[in-house]
PDB file of N, CA and C in Angstrom:
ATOM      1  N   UNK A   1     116.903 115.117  72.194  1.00  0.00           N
ATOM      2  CA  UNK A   1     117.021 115.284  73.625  1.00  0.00           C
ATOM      3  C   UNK A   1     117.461 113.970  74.258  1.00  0.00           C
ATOM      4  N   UNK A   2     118.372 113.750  74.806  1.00  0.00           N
ATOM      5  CA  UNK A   2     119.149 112.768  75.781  1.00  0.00           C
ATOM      6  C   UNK A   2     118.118 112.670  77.124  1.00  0.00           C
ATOM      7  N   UNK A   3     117.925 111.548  77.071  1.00  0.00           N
ATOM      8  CA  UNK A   3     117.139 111.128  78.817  1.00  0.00           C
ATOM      9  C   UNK A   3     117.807 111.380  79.716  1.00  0.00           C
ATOM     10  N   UNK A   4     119.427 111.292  79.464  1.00  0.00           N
ATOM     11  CA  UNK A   4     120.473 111.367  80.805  1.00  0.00           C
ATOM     12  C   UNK A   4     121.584 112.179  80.635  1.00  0.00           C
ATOM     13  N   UNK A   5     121.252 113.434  80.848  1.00  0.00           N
ATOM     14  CA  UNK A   5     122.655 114.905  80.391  1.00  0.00           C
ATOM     15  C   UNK A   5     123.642 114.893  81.974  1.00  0.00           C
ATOM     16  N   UNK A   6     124.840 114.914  81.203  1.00  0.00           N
ATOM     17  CA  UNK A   6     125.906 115.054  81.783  1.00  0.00           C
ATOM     18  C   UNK A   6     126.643 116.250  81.675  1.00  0.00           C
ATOM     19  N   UNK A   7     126.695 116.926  83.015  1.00  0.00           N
ATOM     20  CA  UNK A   7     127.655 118.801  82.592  1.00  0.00           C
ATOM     21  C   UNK A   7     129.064 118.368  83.389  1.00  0.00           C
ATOM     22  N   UNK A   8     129.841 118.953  83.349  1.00  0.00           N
ATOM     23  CA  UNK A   8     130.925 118.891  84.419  1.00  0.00           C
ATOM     24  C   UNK A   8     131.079 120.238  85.033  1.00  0.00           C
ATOM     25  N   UNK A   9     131.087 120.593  86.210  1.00  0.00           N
ATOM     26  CA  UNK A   9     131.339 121.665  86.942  1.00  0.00           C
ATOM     27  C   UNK A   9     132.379 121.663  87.950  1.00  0.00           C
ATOM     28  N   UNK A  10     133.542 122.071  86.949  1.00  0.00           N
ATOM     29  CA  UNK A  10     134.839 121.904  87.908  1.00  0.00           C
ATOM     30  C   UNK A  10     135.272 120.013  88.012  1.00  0.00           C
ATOM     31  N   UNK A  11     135.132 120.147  89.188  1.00  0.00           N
ATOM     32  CA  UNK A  11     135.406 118.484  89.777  1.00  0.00           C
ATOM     33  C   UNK A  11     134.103 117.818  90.022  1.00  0.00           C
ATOM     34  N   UNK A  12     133.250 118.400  89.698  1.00  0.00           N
ATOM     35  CA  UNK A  12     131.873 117.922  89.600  1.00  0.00           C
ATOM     36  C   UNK A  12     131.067 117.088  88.583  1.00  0.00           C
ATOM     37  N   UNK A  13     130.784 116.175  88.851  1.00  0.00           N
ATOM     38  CA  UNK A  13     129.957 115.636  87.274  1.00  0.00           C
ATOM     39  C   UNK A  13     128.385 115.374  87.721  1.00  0.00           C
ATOM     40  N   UNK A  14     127.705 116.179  86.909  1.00  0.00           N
ATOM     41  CA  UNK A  14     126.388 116.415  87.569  1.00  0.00           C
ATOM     42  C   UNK A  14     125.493 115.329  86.315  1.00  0.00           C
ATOM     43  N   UNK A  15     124.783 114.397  86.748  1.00  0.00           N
ATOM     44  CA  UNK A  15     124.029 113.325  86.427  1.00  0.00           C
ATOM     45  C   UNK A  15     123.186 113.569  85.968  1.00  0.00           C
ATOM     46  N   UNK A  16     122.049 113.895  85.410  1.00  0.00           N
ATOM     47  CA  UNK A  16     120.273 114.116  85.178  1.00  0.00           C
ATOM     48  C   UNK A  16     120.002 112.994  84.625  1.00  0.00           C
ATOM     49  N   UNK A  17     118.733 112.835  85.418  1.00  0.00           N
ATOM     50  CA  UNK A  17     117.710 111.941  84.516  1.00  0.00           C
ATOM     51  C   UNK A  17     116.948 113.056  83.650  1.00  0.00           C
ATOM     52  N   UNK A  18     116.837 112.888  82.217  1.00  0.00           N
ATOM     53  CA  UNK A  18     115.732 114.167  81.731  1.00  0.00           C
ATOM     54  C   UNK A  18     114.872 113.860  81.008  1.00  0.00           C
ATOM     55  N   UNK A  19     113.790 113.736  82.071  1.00  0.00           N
ATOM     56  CA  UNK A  19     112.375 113.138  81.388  1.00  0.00           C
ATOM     57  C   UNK A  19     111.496 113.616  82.383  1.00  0.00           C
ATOM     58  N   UNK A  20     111.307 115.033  82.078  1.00  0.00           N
ATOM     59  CA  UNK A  20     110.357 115.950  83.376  1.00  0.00           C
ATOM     60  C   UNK A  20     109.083 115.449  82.943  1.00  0.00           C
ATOM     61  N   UNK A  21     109.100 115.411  81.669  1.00  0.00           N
ATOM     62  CA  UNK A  21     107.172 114.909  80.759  1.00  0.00           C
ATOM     63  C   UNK A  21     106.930 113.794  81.520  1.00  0.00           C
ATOM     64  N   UNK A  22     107.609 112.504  82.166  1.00  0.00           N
ATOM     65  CA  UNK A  22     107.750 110.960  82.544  1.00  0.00           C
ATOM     66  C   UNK A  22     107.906 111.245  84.067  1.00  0.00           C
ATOM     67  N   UNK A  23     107.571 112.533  84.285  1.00  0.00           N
ATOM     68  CA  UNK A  23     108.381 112.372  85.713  1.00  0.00           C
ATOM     69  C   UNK A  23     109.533 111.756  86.358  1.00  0.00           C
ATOM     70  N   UNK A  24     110.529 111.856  85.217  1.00  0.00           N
ATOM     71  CA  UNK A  24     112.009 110.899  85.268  1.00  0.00           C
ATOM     72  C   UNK A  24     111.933 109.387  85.583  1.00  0.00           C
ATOM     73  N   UNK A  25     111.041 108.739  84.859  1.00  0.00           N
ATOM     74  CA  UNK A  25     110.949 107.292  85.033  1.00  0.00           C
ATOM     75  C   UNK A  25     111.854 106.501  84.559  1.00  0.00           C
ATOM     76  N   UNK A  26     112.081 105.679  85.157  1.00  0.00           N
ATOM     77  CA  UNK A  26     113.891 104.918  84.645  1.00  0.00           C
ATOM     78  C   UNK A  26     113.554 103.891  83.682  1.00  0.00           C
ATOM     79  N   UNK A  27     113.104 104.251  82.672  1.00  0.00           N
ATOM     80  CA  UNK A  27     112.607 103.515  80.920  1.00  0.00           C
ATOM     81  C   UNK A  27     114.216 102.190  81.053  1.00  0.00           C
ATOM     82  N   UNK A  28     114.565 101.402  80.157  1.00  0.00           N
ATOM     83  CA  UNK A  28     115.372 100.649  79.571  1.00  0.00           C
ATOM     84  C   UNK A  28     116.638 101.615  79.258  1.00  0.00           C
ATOM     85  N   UNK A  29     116.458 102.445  78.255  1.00  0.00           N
ATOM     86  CA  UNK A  29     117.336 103.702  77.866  1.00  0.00           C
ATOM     87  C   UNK A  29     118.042 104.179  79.017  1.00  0.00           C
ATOM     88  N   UNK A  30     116.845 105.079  80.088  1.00  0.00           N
ATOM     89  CA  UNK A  30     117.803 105.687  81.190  1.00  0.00           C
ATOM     90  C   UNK A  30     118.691 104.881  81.657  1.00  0.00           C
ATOM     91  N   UNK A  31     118.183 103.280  82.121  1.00  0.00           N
ATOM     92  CA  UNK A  31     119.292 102.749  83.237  1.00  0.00           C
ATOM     93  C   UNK A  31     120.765 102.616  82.490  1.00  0.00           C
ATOM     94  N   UNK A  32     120.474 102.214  80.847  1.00  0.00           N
ATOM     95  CA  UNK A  32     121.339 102.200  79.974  1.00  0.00           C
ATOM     96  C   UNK A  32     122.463 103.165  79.962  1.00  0.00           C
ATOM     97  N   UNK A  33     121.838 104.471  79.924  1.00  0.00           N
ATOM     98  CA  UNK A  33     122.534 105.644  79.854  1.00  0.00           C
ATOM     99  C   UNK A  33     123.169 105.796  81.030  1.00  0.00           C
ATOM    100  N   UNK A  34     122.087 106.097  82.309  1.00  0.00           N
ATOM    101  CA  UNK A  34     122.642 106.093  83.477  1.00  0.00           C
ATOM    102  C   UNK A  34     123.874 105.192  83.566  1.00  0.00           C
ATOM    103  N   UNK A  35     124.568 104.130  83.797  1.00  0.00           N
ATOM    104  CA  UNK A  35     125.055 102.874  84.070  1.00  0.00           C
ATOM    105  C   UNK A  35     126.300 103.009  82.856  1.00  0.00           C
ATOM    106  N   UNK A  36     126.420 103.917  81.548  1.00  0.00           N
ATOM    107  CA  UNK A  36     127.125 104.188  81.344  1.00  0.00           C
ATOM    108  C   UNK A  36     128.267 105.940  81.698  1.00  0.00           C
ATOM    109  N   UNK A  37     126.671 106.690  81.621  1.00  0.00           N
ATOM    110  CA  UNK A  37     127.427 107.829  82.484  1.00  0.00           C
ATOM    111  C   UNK A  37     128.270 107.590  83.678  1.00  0.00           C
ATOM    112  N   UNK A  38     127.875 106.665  84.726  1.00  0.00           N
ATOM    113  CA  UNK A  38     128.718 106.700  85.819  1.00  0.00           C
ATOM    114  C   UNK A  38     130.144 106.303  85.382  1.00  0.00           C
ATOM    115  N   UNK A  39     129.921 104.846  83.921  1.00  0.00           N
ATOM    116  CA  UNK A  39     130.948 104.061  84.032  1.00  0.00           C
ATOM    117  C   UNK A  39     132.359 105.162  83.449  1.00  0.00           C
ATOM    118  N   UNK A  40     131.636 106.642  82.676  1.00  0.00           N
ATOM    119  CA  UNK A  40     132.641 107.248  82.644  1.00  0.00           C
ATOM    120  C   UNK A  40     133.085 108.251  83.520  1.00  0.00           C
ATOM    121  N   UNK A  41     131.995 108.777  84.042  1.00  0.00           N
ATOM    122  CA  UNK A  41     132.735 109.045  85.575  1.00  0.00           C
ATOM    123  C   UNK A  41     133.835 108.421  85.716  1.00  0.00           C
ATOM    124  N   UNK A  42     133.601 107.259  86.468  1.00  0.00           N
ATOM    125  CA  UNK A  42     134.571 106.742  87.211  1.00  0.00           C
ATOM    126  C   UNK A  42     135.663 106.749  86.569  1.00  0.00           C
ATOM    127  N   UNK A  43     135.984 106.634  85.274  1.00  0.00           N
ATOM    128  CA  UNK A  43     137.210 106.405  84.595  1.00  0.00           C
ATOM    129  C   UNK A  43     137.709 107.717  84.363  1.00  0.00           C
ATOM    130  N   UNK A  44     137.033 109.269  84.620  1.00  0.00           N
ATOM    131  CA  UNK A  44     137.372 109.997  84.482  1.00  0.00           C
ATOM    132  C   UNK A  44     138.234 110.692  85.795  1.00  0.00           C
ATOM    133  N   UNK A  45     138.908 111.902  85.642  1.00  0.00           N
ATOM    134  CA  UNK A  45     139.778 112.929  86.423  1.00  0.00           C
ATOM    135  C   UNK A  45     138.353 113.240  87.232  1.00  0.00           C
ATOM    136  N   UNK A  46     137.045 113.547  87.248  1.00  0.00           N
ATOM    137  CA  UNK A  46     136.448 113.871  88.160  1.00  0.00           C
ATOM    138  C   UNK A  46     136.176 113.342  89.382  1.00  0.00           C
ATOM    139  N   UNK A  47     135.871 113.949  90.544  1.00  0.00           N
ATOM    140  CA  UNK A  47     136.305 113.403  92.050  1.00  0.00           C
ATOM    141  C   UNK A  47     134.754 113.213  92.705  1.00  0.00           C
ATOM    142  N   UNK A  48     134.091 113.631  92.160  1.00  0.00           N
ATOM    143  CA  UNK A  48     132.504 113.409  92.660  1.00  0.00           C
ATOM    144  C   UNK A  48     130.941 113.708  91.891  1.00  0.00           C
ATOM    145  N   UNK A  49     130.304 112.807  92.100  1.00  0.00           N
ATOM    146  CA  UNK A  49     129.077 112.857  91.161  1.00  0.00           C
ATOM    147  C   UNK A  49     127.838 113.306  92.013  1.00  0.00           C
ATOM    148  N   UNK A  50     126.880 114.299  91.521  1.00  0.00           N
ATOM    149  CA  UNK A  50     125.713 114.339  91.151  1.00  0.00           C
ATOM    150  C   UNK A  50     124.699 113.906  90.963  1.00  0.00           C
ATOM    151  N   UNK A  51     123.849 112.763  91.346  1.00  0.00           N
ATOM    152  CA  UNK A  51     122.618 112.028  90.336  1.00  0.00           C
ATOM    153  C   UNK A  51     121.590 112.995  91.150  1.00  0.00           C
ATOM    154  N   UNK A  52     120.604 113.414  89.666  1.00  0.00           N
ATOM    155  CA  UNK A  52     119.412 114.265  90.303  1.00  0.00           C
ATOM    156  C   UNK A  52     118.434 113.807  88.969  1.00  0.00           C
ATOM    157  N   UNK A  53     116.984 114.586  89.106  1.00  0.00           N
ATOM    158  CA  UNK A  53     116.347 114.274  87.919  1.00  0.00           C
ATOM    159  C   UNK A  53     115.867 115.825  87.882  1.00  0.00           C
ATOM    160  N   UNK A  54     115.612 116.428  86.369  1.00  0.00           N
ATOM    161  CA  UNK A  54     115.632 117.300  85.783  1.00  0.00           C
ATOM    162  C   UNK A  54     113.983 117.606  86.456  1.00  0.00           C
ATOM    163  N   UNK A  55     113.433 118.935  85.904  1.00  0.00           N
ATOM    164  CA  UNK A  55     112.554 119.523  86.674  1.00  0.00           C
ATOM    165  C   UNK A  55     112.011 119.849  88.287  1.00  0.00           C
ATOM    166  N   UNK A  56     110.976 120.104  88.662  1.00  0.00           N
ATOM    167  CA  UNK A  56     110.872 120.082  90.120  1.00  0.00           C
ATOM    168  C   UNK A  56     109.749 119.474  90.746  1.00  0.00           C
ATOM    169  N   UNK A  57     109.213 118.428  89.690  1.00  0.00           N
ATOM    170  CA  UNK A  57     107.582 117.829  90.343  1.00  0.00           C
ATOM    171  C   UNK A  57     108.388 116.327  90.664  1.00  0.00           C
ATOM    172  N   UNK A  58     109.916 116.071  90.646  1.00  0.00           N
ATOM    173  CA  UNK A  58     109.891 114.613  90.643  1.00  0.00           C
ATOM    174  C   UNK A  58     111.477 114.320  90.538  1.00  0.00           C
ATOM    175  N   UNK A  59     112.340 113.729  91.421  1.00  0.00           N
ATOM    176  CA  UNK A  59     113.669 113.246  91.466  1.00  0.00           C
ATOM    177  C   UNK A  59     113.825 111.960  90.877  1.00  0.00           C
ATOM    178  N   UNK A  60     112.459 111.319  90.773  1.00  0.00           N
ATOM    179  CA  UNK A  60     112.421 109.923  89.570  1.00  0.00           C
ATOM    180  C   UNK A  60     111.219 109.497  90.032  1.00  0.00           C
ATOM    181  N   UNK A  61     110.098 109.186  89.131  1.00  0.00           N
ATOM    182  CA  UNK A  61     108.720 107.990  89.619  1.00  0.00           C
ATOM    183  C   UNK A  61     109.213 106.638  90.025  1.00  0.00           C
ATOM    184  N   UNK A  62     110.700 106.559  89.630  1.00  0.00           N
ATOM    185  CA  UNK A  62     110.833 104.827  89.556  1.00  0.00           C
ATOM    186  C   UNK A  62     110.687 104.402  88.315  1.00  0.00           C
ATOM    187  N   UNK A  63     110.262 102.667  88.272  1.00  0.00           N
ATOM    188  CA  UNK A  63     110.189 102.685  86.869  1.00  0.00           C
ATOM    189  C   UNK A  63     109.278 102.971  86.067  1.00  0.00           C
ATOM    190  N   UNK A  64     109.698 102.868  84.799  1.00  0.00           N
ATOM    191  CA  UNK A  64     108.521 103.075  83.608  1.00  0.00           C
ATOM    192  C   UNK A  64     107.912 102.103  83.123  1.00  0.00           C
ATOM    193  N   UNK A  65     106.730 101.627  83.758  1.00  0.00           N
ATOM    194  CA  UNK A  65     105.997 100.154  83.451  1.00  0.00           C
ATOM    195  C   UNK A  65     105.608  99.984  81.996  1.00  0.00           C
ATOM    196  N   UNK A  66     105.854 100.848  81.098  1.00  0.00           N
ATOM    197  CA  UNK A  66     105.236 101.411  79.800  1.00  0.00           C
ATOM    198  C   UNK A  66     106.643 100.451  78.994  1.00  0.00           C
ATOM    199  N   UNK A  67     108.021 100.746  79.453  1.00  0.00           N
ATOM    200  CA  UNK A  67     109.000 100.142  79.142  1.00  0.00           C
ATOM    201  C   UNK A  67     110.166  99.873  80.103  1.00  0.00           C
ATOM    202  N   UNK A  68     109.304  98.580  80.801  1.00  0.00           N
ATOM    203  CA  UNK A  68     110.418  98.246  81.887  1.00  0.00           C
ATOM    204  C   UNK A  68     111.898  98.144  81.884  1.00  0.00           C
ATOM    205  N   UNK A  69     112.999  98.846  82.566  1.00  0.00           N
ATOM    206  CA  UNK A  69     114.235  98.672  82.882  1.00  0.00           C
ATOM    207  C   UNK A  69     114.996  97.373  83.522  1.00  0.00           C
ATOM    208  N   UNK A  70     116.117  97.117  83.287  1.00  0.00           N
ATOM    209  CA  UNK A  70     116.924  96.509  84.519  1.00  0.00           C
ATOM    210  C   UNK A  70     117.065  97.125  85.064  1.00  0.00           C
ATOM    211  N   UNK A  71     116.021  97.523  86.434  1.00  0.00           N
ATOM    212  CA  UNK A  71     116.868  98.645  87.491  1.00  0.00           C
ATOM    213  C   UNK A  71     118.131  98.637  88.338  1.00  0.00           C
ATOM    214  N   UNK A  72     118.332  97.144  87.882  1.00  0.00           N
ATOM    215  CA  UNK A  72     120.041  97.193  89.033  1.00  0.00           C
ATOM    216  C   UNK A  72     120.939  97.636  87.855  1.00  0.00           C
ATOM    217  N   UNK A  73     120.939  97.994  86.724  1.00  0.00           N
ATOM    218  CA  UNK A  73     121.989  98.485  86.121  1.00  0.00           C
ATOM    219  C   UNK A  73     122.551 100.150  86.634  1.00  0.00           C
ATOM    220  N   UNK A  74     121.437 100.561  87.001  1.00  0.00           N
ATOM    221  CA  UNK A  74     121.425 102.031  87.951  1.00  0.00           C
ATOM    222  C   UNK A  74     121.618 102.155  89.096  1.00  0.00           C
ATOM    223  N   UNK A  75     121.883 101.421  89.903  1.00  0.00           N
ATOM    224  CA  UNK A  75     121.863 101.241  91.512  1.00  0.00           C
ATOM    225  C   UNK A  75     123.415 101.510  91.920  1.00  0.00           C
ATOM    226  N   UNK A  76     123.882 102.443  92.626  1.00  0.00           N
ATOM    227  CA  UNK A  76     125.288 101.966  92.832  1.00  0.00           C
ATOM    228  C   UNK A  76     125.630 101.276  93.619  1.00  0.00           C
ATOM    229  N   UNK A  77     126.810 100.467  93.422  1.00  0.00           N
ATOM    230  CA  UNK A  77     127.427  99.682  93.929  1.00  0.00           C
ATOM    231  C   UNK A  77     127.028  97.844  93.706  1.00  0.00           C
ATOM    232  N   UNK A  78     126.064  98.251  92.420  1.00  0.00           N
ATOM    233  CA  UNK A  78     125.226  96.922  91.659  1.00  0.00           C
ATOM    234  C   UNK A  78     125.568  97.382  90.812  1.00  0.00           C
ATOM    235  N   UNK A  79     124.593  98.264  89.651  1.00  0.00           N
ATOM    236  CA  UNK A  79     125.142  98.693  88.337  1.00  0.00           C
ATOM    237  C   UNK A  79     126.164  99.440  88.114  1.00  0.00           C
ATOM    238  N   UNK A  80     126.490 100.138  89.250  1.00  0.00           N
ATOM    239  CA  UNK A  80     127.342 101.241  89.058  1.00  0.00           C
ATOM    240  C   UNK A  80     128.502 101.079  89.839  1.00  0.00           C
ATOM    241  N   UNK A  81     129.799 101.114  89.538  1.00  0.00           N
ATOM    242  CA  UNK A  81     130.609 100.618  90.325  1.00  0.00           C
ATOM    243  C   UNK A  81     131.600 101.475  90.376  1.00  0.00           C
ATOM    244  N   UNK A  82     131.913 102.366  91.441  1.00  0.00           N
ATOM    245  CA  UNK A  82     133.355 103.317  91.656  1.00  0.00           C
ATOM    246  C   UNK A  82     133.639 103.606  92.727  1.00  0.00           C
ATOM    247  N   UNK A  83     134.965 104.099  93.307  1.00  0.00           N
ATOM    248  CA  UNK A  83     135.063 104.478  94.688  1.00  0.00           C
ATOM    249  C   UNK A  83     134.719 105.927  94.721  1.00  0.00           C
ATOM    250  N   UNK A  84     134.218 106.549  93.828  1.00  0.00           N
ATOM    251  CA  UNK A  84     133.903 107.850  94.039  1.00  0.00           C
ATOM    252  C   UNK A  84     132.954 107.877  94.853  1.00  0.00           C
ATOM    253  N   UNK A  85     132.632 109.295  95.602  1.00  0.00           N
ATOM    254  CA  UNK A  85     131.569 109.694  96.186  1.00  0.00           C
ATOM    255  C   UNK A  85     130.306 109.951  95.140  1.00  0.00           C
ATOM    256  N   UNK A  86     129.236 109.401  95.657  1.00  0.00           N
ATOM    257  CA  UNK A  86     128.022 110.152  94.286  1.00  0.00           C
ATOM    258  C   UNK A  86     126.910 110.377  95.429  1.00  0.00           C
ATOM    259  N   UNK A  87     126.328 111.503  94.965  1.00  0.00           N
ATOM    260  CA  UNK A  87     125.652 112.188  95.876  1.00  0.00           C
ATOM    261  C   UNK A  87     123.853 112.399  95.252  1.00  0.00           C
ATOM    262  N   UNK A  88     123.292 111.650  96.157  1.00  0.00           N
ATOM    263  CA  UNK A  88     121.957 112.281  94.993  1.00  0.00           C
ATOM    264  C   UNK A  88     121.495 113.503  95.529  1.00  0.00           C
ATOM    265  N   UNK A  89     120.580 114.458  94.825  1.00  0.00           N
ATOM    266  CA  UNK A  89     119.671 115.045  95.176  1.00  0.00           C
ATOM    267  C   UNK A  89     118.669 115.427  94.754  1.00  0.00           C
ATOM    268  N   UNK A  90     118.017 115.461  95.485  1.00  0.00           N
ATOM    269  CA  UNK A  90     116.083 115.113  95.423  1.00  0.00           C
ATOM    270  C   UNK A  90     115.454 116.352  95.397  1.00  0.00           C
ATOM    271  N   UNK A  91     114.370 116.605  94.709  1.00  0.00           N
ATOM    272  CA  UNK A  91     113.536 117.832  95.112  1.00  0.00           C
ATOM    273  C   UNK A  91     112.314 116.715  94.136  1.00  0.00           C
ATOM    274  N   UNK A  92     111.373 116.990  94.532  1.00  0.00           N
ATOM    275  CA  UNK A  92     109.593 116.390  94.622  1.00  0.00           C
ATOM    276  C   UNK A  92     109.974 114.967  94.843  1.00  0.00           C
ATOM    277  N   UNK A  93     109.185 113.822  93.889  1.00  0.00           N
ATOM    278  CA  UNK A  93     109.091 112.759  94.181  1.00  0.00           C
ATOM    279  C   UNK A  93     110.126 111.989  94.111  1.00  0.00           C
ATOM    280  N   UNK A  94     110.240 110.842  95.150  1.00  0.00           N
ATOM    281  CA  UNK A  94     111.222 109.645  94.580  1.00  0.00           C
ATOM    282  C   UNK A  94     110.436 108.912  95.685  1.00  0.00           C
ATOM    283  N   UNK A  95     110.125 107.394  94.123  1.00  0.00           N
ATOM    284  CA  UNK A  95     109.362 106.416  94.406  1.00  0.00           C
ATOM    285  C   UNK A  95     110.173 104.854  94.351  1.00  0.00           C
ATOM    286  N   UNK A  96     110.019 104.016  94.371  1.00  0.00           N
ATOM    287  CA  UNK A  96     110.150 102.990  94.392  1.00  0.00           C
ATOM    288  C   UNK A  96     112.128 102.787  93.956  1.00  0.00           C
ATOM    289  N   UNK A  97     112.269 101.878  92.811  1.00  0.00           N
ATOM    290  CA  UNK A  97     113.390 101.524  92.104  1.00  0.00           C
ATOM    291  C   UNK A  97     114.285 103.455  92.385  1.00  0.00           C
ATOM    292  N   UNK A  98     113.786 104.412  92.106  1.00  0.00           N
ATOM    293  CA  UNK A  98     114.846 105.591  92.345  1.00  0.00           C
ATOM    294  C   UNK A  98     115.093 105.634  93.777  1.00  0.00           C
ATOM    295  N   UNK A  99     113.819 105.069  94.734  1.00  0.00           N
ATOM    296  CA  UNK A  99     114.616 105.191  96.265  1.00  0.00           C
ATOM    297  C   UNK A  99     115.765 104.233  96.312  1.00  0.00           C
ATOM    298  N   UNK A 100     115.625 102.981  95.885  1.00  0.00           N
ATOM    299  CA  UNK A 100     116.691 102.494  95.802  1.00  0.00           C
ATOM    300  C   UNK A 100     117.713 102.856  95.536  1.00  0.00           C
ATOM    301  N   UNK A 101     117.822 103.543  94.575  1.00  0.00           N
ATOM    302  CA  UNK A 101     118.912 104.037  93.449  1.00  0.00           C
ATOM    303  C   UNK A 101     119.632 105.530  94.839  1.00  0.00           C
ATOM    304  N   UNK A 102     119.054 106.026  95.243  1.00  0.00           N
ATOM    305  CA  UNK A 102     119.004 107.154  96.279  1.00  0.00           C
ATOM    306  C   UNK A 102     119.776 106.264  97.740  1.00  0.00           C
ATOM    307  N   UNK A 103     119.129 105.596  98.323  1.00  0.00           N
ATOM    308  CA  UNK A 103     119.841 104.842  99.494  1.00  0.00           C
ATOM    309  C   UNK A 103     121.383 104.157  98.830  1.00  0.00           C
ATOM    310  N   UNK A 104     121.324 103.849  98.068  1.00  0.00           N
ATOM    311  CA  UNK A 104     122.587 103.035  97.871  1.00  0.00           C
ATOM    312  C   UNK A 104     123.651 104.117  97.072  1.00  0.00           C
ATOM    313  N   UNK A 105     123.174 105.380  97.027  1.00  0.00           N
ATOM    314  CA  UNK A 105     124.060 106.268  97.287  1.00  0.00           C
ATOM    315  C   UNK A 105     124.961 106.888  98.459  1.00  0.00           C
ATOM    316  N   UNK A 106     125.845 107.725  98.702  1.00  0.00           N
ATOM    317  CA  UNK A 106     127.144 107.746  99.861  1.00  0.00           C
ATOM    318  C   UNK A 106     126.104 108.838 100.616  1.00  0.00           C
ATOM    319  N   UNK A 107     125.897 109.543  99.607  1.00  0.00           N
ATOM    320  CA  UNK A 107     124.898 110.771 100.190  1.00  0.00           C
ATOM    321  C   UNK A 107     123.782 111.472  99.689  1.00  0.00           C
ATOM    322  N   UNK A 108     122.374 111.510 100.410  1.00  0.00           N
ATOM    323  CA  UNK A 108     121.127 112.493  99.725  1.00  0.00           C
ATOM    324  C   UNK A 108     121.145 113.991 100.296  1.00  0.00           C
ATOM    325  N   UNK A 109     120.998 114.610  99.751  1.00  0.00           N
ATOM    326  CA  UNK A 109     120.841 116.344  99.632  1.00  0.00           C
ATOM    327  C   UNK A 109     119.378 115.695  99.610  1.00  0.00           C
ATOM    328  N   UNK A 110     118.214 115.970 100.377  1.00  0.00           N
ATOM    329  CA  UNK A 110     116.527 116.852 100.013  1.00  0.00           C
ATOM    330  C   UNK A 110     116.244 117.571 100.108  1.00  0.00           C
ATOM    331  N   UNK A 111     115.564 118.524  98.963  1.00  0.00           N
ATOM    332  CA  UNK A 111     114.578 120.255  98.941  1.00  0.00           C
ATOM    333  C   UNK A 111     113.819 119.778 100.601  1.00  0.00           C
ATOM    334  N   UNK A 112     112.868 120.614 100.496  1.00  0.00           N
ATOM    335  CA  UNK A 112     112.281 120.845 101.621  1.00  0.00           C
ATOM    336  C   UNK A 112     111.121 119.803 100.710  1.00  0.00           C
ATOM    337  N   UNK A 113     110.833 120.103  99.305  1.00  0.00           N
ATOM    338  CA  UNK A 113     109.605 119.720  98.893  1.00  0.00           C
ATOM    339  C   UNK A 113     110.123 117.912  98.360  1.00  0.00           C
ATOM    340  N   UNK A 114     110.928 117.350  98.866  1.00  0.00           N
ATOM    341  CA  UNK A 114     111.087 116.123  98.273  1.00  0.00           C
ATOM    342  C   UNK A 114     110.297 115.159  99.480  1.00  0.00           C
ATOM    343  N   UNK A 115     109.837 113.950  98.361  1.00  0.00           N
ATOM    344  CA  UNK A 115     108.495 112.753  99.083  1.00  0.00           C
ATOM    345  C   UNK A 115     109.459 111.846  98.518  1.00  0.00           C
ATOM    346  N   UNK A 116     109.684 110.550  99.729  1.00  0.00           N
ATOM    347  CA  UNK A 116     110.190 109.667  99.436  1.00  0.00           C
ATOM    348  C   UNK A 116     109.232 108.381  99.796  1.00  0.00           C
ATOM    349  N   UNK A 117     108.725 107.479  98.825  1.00  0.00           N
ATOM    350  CA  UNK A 117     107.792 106.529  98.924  1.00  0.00           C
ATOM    351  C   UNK A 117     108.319 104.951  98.239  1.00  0.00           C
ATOM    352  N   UNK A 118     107.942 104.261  98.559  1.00  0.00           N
ATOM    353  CA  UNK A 118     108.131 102.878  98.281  1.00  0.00           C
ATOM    354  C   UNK A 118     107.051 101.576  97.917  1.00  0.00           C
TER     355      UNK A 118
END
């Protein structure tokens, strides 16, 4: 199982963090993964991205203190660098390092049930 699945839908490239067990905590791996998924985005024919986190109790805890990340490798327009549009969207939690990761996106979509904390 991949921490960070990538589908394409059409002109769409849809992002996941997938670590519903972790409540999508951004481990070393994810930002890794993350920070390369975008980097092929961007180099790809697709016109807009996706970042969400898999299940529905959590859009990311932030980090994983268990195995801390570079979280600016995930941040766009720090780790992540394209003129594309990337769009997050949220349903339950987003805490700390993922709000970040969320604001320094172009645009947030929130469920009704998404908590944003810091």
């Amino acid at each position: 199982m991949s921490v960070v699945e990538v589908r394409e839908d059409g002109p769409v490239s849809i992002i996941s963090i997938n670590r519903p067990d972790r409540r999508n905590a951004i481990n070393q791996q994810v930002a890794l993964d993350l920070q390369s998924a975008f980097a092929a985005f961007d180099a790809s024919g697709q016109r807009v991205a996706v970042l969400t986190g898999a299940g529905e109790d959590a859009f990311s805890a932030g980090a994983d203190f268990t195995d801390l990340p570079e979280l600016w490798r995930c941040i766009p327009t720090v780790g992540i660098t394209t003129d594309k549009p990337i769009i997050a969207a949220v349903t339950g939690w987003c805490i700390g390092g993922a709000l970040v990761a969320v604001m320094a996106c172009d645009l947030c979509v929130a469920s009704e049930s998404a908590k944003f904390s810091y």
